[in-house]
C-alpha atoms as a PDB file:
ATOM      1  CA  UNK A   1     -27.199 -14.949  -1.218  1.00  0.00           C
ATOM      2  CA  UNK A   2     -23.553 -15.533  -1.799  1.00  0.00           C
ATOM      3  CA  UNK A   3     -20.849 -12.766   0.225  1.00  0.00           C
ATOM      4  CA  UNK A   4     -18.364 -12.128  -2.115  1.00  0.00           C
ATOM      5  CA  UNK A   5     -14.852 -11.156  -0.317  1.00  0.00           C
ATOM      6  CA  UNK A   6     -12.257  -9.067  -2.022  1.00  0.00           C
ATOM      7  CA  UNK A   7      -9.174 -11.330  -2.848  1.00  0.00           C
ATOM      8  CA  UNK A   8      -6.768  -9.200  -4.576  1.00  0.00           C
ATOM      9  CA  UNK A   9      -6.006  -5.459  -6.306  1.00  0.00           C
ATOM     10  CA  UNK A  10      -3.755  -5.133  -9.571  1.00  0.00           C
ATOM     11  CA  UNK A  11      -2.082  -1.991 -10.231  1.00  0.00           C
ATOM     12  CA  UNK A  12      -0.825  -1.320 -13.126  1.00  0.00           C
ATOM     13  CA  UNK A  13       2.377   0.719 -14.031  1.00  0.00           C
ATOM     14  CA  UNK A  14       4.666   1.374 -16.580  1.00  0.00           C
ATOM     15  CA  UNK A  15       7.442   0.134 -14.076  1.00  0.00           C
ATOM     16  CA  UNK A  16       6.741  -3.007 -12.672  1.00  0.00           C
ATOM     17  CA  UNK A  17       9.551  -4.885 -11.763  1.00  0.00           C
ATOM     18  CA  UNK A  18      10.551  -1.044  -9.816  1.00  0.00           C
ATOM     19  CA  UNK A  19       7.080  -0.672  -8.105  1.00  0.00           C
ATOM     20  CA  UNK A  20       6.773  -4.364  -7.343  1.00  0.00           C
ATOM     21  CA  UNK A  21      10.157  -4.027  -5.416  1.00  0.00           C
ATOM     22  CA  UNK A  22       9.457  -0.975  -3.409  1.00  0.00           C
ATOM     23  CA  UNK A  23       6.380  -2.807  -2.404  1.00  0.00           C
ATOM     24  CA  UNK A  24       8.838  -5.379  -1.434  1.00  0.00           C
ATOM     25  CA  UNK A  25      10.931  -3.394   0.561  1.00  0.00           C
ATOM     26  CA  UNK A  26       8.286  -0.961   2.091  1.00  0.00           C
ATOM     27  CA  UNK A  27       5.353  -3.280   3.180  1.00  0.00           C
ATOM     28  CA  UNK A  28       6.499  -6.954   2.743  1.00  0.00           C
ATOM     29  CA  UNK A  29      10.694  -7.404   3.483  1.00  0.00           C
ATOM     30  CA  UNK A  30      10.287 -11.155   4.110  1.00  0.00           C
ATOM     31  CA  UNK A  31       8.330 -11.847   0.863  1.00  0.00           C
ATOM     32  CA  UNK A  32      10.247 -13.180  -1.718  1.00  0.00           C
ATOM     33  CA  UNK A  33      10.011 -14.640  -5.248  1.00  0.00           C
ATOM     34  CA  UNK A  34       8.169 -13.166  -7.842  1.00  0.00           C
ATOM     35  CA  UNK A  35       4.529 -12.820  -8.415  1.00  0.00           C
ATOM     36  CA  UNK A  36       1.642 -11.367  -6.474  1.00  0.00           C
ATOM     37  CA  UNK A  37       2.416 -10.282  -2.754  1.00  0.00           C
ATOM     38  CA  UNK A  38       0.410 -12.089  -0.021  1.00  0.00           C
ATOM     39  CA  UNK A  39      -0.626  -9.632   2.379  1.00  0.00           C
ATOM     40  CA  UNK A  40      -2.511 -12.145   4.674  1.00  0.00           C
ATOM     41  CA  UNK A  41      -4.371 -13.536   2.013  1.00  0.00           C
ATOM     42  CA  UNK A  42      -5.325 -10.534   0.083  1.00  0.00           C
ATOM     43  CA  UNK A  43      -2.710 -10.389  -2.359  1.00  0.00           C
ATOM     44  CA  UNK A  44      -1.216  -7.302  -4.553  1.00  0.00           C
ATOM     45  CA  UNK A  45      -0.534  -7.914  -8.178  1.00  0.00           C
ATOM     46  CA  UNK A  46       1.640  -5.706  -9.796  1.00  0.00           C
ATOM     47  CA  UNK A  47       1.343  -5.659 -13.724  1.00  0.00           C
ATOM     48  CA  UNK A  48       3.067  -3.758 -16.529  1.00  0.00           C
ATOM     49  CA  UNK A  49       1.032  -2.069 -18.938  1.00  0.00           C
ATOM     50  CA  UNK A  50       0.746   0.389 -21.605  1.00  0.00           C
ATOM     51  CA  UNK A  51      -2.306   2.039 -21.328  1.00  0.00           C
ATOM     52  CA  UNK A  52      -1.360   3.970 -17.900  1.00  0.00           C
ATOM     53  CA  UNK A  53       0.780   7.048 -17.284  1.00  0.00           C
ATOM     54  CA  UNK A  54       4.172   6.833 -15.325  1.00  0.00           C
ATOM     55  CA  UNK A  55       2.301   9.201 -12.570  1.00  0.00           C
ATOM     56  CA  UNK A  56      -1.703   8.720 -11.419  1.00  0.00           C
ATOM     57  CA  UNK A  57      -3.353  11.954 -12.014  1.00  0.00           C
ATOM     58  CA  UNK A  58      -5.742  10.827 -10.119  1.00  0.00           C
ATOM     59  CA  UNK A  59      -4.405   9.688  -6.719  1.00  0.00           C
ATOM     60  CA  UNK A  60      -6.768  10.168  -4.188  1.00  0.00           C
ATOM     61  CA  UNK A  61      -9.634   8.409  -6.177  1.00  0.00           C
ATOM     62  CA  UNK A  62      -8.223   5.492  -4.493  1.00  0.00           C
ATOM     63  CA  UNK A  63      -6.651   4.815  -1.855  1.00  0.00           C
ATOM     64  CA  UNK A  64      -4.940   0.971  -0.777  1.00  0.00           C
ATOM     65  CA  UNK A  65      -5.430   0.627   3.350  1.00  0.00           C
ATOM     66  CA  UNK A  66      -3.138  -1.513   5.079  1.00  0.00           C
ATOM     67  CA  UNK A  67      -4.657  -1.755   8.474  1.00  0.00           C
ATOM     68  CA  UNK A  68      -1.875  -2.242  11.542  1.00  0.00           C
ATOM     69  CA  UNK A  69      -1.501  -3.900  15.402  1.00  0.00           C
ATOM     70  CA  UNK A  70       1.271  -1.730  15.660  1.00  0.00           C
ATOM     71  CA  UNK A  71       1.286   1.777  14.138  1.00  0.00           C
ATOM     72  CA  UNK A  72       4.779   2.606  15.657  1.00  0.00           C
ATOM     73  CA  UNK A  73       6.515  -0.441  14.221  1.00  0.00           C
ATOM     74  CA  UNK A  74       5.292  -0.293  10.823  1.00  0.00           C
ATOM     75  CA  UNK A  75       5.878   3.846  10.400  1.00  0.00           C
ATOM     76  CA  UNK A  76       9.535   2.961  11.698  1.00  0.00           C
ATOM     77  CA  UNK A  77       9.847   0.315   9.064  1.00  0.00           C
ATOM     78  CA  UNK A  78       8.064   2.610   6.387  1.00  0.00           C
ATOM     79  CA  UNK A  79       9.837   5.443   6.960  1.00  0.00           C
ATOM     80  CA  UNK A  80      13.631   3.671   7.278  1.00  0.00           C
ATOM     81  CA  UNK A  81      12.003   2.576   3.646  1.00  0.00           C
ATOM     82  CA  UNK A  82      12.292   6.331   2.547  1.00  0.00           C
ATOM     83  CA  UNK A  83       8.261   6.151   1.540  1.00  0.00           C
ATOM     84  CA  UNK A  84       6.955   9.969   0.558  1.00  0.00           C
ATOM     85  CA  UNK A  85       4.695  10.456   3.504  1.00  0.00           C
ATOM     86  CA  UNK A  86       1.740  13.107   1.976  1.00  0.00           C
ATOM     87  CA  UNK A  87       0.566  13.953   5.645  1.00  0.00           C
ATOM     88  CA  UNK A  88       1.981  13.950   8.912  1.00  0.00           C
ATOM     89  CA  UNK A  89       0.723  10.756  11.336  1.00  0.00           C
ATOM     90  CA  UNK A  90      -2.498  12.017  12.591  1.00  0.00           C
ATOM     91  CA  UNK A  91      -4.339  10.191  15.657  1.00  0.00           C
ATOM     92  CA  UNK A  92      -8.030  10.697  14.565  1.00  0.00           C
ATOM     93  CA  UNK A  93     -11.294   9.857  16.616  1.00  0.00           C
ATOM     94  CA  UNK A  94     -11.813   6.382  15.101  1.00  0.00           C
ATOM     95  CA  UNK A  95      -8.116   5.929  15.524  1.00  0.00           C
ATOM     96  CA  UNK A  96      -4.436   6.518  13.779  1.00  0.00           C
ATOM     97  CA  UNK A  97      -3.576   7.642   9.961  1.00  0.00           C
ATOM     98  CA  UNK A  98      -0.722   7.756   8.265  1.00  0.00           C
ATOM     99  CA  UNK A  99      -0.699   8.242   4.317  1.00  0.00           C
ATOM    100  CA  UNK A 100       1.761   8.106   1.786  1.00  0.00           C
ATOM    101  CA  UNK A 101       2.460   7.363  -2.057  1.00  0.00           C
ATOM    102  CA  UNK A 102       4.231   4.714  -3.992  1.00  0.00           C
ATOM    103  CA  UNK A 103       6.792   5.719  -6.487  1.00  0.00           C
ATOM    104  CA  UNK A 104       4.148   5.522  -9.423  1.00  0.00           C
ATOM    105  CA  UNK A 105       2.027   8.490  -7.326  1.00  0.00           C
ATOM    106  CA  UNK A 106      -0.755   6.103  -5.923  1.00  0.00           C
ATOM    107  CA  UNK A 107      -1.841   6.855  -2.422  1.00  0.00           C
ATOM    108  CA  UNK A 108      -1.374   4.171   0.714  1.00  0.00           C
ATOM    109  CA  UNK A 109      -2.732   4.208   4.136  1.00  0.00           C
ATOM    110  CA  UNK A 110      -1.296   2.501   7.461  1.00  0.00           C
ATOM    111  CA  UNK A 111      -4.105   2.584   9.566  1.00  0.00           C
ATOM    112  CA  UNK A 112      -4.385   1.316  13.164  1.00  0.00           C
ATOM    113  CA  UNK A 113      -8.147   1.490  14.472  1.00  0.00           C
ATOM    114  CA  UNK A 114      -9.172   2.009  17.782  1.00  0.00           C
ATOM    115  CA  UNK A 115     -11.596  -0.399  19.883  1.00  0.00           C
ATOM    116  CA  UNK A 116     -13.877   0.413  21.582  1.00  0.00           C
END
């Protein structure tokens, strides 16, 4: 049997060339050009399209985890973003959270695990 491994998620909005910048700025600064952003090798494709709302209704269905080496750097770097943190940072038993929602609504997570 073949593993399959994710490669990529598209969101869709109604703002694209907006979203696809905040991305940008928020988790990728040093990307540049256009297209999908290569987060290690699992890229994020932004796409414009009709058939969504401006806002998810739905946000918490699903939720895009960015998991971290260091938590401290990348909240500093989120938050002198200006991202809409939903939660304060909470250190949790398998390690620490912090959660917060793109411009179009949809929810994120920085996560940095702990190891046992």
């Amino acid at each position: 049997m073949t593993t399959i491994k994710p490669g990529s998620i598209l969101i869709g909005t109604q703002q694209p060339d907006e979203l696809r910048e905040w991305y940008r700025q928020a988790l990728a600064p040093d990307h540049e050009g256009d297209g999908a952003i290569d987060f290690g090798g699992f890229l994020l494709v932004i796409d414009g399209r009709d058939d969504v709302d401006a806002k998810n209704s739905e946000p918490g269905r699903t939720i895009l985890n960015f998991h971290v080496d260091d938590f401290d750097a990348v909240e500093a770097q989120l938050r002198s973003a200006g991202v809409n943190w939903l939660f304060p940072v909470a250190d949790r038993e398998a390690g620490r959270f912090g959660t917060f929602a793109d411009p179009d609504g949809n929810y994120l997570q920085i996560i940095q695990l702990k190891h046992s």
